[in-house]
Protein backbone atom coordinates (compact mmCIF):
# COMPACT_ATOMS: atom_id res chain seq x y z
CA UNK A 1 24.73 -111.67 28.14
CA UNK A 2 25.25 -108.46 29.82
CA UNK A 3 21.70 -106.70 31.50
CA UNK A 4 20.72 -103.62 29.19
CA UNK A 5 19.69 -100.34 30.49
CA UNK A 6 16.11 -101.76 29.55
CA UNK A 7 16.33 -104.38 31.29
CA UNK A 8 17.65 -103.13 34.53
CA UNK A 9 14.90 -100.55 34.58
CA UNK A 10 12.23 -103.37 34.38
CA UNK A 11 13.55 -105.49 36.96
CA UNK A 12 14.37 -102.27 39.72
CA UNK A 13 10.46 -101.11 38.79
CA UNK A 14 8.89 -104.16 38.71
CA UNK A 15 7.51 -103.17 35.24
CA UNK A 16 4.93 -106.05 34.95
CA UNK A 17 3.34 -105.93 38.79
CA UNK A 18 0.34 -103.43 38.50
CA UNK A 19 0.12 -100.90 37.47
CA UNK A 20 2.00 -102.37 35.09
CA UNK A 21 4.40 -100.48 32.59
CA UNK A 22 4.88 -100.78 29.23
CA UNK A 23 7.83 -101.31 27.22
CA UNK A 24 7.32 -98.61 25.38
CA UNK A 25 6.77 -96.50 28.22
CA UNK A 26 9.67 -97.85 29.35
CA UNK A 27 11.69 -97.17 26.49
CA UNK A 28 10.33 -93.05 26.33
CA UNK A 29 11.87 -92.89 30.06
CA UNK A 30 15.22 -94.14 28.82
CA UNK A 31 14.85 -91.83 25.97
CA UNK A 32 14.08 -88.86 28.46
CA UNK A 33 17.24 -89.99 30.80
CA UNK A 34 19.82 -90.20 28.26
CA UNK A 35 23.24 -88.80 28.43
CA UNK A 36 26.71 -87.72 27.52
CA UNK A 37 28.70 -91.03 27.29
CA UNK A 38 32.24 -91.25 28.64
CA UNK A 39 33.84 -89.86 25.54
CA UNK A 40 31.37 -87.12 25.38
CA UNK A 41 29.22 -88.21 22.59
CA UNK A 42 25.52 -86.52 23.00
CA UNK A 43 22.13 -89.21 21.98
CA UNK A 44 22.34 -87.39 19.02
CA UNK A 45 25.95 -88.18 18.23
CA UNK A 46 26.15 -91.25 16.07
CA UNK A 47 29.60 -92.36 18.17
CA UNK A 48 27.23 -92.56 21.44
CA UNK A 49 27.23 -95.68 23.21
CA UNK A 50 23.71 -95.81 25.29
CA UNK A 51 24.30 -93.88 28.64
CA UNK A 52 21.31 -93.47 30.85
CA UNK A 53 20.54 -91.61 34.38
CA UNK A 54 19.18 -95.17 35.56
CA UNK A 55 18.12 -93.78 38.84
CA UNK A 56 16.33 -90.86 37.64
CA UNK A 57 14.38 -92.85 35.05
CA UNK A 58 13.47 -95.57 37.64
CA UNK A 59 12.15 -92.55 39.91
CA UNK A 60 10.29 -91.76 36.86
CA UNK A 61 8.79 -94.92 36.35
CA UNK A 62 7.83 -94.67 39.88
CA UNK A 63 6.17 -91.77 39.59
CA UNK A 64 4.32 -92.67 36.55
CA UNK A 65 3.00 -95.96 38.09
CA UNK A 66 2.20 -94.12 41.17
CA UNK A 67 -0.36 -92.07 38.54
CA UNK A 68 -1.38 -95.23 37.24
CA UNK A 69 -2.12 -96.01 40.81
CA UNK A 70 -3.70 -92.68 42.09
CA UNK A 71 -7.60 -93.36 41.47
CA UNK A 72 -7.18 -96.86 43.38
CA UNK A 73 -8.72 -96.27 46.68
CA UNK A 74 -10.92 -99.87 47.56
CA UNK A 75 -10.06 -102.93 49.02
CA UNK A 76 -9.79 -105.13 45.92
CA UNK A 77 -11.17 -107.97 45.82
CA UNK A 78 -13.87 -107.01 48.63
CA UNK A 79 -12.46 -108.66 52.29
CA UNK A 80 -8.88 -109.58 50.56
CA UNK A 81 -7.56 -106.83 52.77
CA UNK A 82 -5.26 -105.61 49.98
CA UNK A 83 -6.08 -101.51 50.39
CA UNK A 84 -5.33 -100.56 46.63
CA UNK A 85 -4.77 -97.02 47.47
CA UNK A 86 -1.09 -98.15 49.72
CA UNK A 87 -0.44 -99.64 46.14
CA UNK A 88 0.15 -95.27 45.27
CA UNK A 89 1.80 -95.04 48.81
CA UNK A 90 4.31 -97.90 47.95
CA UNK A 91 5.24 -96.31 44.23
CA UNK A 92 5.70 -92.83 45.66
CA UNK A 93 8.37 -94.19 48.65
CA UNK A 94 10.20 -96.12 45.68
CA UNK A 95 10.48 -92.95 43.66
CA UNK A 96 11.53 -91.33 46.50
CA UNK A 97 14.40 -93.74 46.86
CA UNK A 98 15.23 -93.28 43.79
CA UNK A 99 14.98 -89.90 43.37
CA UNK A 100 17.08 -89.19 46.51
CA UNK A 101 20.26 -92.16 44.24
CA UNK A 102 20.27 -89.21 41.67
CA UNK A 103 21.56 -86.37 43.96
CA UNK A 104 24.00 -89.16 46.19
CA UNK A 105 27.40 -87.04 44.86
CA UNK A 106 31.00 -89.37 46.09
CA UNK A 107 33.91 -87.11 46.98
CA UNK A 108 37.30 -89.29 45.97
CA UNK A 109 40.65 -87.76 47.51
């Protein structure tokens, strides 16, 4: 079975690793990142087959984990050394990543 959009966008966000995403946060992204399929067809167009700006949407989930993330400033548990607060650093640098996918352009001769 082919990977949906949905599922792809879980497994390059690591949805379930906290802060954890929802689906349905998940699914308002994809919503938010759809776009003209190959034969033109808009979301709105019943013809559309489900075309998504994957990158832009997992920079988005990013983002929004990294706001999940952005009061987290302990070591948690106490002497774990697990500094919550690089838990924001780390969802902002993946964002970034996948931010900077959306504006890659290819030039073909």
């Amino acid at each position: 079975m082919p990977e949906t959009a949905l599922d792809r966008l879980k497994r390059i966000t690591a949805w379930e690793t906290d802060p954890a995403l929802t689906e349905d946060e998940l699914n308002a992204t994809l919503a938010t990142y759809a776009r003209e399929d190959l034969n033109g067809y808009t979301p709105a167009d019943e013809e559309w087959q489900p075309t998504y700006d994957l990158h832009a949407a997992a920079a988005q989930a990013w983002l929004d984990k990294a706001a999940k993330a952005s009061m987290l400033t302990e070591v948690d548990p106490p002497g774990s050394g697990v500094v919550t607060s690089k838990v924001f650093d780390n969802c902002r640098a993946m964002a970034r990543i996948y931010g900077a996918k959306c504006r890659m352009t290819i030039s073909v001769a």
